[in-house]
PDB file of N, CA and C in Angstrom:
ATOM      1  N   UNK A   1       8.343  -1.580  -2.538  1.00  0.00           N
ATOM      2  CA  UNK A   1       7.405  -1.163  -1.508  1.00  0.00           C
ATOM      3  C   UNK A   1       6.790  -2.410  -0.885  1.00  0.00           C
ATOM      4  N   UNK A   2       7.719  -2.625   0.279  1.00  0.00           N
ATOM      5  CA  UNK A   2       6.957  -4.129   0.706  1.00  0.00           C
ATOM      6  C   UNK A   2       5.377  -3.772   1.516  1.00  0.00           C
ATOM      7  N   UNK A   3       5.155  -3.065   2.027  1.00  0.00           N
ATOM      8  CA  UNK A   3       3.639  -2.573   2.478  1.00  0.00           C
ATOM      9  C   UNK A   3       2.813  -3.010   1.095  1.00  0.00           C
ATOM     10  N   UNK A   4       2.803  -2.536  -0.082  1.00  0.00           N
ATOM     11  CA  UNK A   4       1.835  -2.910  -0.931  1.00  0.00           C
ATOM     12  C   UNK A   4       1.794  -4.331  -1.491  1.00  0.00           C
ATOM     13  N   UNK A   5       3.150  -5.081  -1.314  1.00  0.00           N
ATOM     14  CA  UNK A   5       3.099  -6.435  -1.299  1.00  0.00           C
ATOM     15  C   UNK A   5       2.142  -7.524  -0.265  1.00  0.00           C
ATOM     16  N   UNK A   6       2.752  -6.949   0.787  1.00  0.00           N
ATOM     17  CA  UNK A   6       2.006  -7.658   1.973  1.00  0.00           C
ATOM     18  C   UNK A   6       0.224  -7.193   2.003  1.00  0.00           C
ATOM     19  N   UNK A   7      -0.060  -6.241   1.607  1.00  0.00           N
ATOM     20  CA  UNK A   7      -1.488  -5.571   1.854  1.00  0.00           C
ATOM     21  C   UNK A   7      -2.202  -6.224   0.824  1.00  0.00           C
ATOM     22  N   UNK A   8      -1.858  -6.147  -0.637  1.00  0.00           N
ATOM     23  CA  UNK A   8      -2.326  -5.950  -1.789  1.00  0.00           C
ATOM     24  C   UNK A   8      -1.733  -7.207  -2.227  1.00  0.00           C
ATOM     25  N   UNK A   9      -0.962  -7.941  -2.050  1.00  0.00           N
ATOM     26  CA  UNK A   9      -0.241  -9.390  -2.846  1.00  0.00           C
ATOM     27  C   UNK A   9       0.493  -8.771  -3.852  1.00  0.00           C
ATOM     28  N   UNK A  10       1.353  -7.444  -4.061  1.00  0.00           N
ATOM     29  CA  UNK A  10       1.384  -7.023  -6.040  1.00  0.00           C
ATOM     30  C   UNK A  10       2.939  -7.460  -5.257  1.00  0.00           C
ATOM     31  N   UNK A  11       3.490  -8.022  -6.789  1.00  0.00           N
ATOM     32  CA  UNK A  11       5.006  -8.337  -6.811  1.00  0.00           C
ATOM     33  C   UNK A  11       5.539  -6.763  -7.672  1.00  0.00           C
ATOM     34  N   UNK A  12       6.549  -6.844  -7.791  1.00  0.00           N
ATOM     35  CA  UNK A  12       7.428  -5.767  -8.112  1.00  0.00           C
ATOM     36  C   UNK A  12       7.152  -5.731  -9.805  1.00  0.00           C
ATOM     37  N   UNK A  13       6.714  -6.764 -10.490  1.00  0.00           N
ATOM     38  CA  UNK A  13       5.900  -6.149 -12.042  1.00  0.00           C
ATOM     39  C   UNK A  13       5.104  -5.691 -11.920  1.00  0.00           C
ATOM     40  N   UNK A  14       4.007  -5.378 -10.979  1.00  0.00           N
ATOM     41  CA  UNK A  14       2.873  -4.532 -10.887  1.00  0.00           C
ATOM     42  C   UNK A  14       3.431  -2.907 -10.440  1.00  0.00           C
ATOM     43  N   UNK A  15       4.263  -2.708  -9.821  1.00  0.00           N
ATOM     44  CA  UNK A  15       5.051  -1.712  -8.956  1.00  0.00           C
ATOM     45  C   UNK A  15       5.825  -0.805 -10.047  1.00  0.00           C
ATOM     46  N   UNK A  16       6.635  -1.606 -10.785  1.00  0.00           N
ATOM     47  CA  UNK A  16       7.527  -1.109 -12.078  1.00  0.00           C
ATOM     48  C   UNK A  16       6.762  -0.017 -12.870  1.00  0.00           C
ATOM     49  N   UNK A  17       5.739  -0.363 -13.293  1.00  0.00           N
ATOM     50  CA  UNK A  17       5.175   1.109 -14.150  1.00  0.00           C
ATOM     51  C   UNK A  17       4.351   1.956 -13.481  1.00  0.00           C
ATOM     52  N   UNK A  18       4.524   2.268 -12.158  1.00  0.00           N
ATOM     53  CA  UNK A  18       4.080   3.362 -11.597  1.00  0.00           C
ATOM     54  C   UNK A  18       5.036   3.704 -11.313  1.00  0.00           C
ATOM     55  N   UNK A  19       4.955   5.423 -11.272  1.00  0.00           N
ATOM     56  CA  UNK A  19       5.505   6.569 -11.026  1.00  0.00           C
ATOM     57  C   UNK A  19       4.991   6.856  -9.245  1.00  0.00           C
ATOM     58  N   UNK A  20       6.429   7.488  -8.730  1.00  0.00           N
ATOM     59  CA  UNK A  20       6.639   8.064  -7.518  1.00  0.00           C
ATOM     60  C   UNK A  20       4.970   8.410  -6.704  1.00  0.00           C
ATOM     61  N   UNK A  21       4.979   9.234  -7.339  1.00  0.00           N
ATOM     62  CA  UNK A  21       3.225  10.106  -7.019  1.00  0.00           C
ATOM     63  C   UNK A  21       2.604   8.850  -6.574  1.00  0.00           C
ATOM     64  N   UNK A  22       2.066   7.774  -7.883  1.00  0.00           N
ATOM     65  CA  UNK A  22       1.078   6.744  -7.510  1.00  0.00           C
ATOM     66  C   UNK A  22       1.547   6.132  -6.671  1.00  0.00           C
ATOM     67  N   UNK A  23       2.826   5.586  -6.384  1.00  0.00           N
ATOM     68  CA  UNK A  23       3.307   4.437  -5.834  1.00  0.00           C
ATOM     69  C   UNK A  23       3.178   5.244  -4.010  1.00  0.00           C
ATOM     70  N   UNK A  24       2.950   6.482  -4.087  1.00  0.00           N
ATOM     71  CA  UNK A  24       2.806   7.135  -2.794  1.00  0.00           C
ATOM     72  C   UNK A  24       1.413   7.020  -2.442  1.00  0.00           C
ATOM     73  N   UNK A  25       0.088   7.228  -3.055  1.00  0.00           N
ATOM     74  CA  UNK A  25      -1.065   7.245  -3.131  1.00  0.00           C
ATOM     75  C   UNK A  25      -1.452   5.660  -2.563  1.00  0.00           C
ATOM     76  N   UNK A  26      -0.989   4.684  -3.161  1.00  0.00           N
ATOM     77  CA  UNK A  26      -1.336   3.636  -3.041  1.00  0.00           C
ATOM     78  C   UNK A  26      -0.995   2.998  -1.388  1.00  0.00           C
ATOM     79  N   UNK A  27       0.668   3.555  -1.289  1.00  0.00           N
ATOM     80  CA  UNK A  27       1.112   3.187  -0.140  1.00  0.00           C
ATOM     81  C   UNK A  27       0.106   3.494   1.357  1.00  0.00           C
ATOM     82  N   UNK A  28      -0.630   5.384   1.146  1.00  0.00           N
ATOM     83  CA  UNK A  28      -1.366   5.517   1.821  1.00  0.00           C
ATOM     84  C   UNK A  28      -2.589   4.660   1.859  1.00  0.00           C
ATOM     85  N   UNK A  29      -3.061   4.327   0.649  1.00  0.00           N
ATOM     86  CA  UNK A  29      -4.059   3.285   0.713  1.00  0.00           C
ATOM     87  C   UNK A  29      -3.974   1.645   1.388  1.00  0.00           C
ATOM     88  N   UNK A  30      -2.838   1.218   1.255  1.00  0.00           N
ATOM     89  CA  UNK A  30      -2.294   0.230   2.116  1.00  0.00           C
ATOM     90  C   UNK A  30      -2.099   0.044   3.757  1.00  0.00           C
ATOM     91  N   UNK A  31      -1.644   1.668   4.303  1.00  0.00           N
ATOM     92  CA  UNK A  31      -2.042   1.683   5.410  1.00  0.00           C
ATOM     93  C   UNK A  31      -2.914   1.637   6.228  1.00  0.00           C
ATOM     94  N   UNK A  32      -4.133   2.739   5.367  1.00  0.00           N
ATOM     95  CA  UNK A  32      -5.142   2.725   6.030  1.00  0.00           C
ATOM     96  C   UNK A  32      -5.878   1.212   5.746  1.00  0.00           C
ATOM     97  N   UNK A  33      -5.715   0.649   4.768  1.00  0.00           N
ATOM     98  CA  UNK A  33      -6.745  -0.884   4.964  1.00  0.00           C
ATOM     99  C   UNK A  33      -5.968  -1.809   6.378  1.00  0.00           C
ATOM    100  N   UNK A  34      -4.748  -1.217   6.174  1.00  0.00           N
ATOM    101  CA  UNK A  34      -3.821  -2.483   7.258  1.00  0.00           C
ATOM    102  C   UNK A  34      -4.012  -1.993   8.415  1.00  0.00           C
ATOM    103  N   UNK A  35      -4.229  -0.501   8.931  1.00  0.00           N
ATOM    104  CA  UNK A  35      -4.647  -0.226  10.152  1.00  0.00           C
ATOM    105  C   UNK A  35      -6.061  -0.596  10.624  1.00  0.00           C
ATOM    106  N   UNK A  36      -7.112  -1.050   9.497  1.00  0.00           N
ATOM    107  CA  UNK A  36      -8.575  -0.889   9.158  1.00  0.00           C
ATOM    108  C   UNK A  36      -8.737  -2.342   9.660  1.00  0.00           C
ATOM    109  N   UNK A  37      -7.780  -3.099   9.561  1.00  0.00           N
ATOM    110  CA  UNK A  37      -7.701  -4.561   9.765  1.00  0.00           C
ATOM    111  C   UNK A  37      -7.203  -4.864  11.101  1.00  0.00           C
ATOM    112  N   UNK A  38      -6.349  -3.981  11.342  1.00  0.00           N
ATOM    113  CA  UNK A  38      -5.839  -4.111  12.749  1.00  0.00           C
ATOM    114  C   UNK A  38      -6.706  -3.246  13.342  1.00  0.00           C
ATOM    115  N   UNK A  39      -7.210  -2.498  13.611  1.00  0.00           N
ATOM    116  CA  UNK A  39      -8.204  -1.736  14.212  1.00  0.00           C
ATOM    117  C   UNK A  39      -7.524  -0.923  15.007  1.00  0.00           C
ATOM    118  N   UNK A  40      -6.772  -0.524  14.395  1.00  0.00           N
ATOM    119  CA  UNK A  40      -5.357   0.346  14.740  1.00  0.00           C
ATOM    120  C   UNK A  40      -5.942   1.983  14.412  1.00  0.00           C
ATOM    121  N   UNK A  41      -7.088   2.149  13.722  1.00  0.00           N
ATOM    122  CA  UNK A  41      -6.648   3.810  13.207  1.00  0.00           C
ATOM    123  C   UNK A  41      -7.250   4.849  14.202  1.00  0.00           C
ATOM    124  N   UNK A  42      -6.185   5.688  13.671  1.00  0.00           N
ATOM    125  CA  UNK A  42      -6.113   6.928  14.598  1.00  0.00           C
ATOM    126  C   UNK A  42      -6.000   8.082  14.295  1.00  0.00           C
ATOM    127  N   UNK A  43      -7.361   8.102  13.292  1.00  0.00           N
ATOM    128  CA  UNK A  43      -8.026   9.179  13.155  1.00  0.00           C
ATOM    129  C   UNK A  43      -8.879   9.935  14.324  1.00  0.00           C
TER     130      UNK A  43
END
């Protein structure tokens, strides 16, 4: 999941012991900070 790399700095040992579900949760959390930063959201 390169979004949570680039957002969050985590390499792929942080990534490895999460399960599908979290690794989805988080991804949404990555967007919204990266849109939050770009002042992109569109809510």
């Amino acid at each position: 999941m390169a979004d949570l790399a680039i957002v969050f700095g985590w390499g792929p040992d942080v990534m490895d012991g999460m399960d599908l579900s979290e690794l989805a949760r988080w991804r949404e959390k990555a967007r919204v900070r990266h849109e939050a930063a770009q002042g992109n959201s569109h809510d």
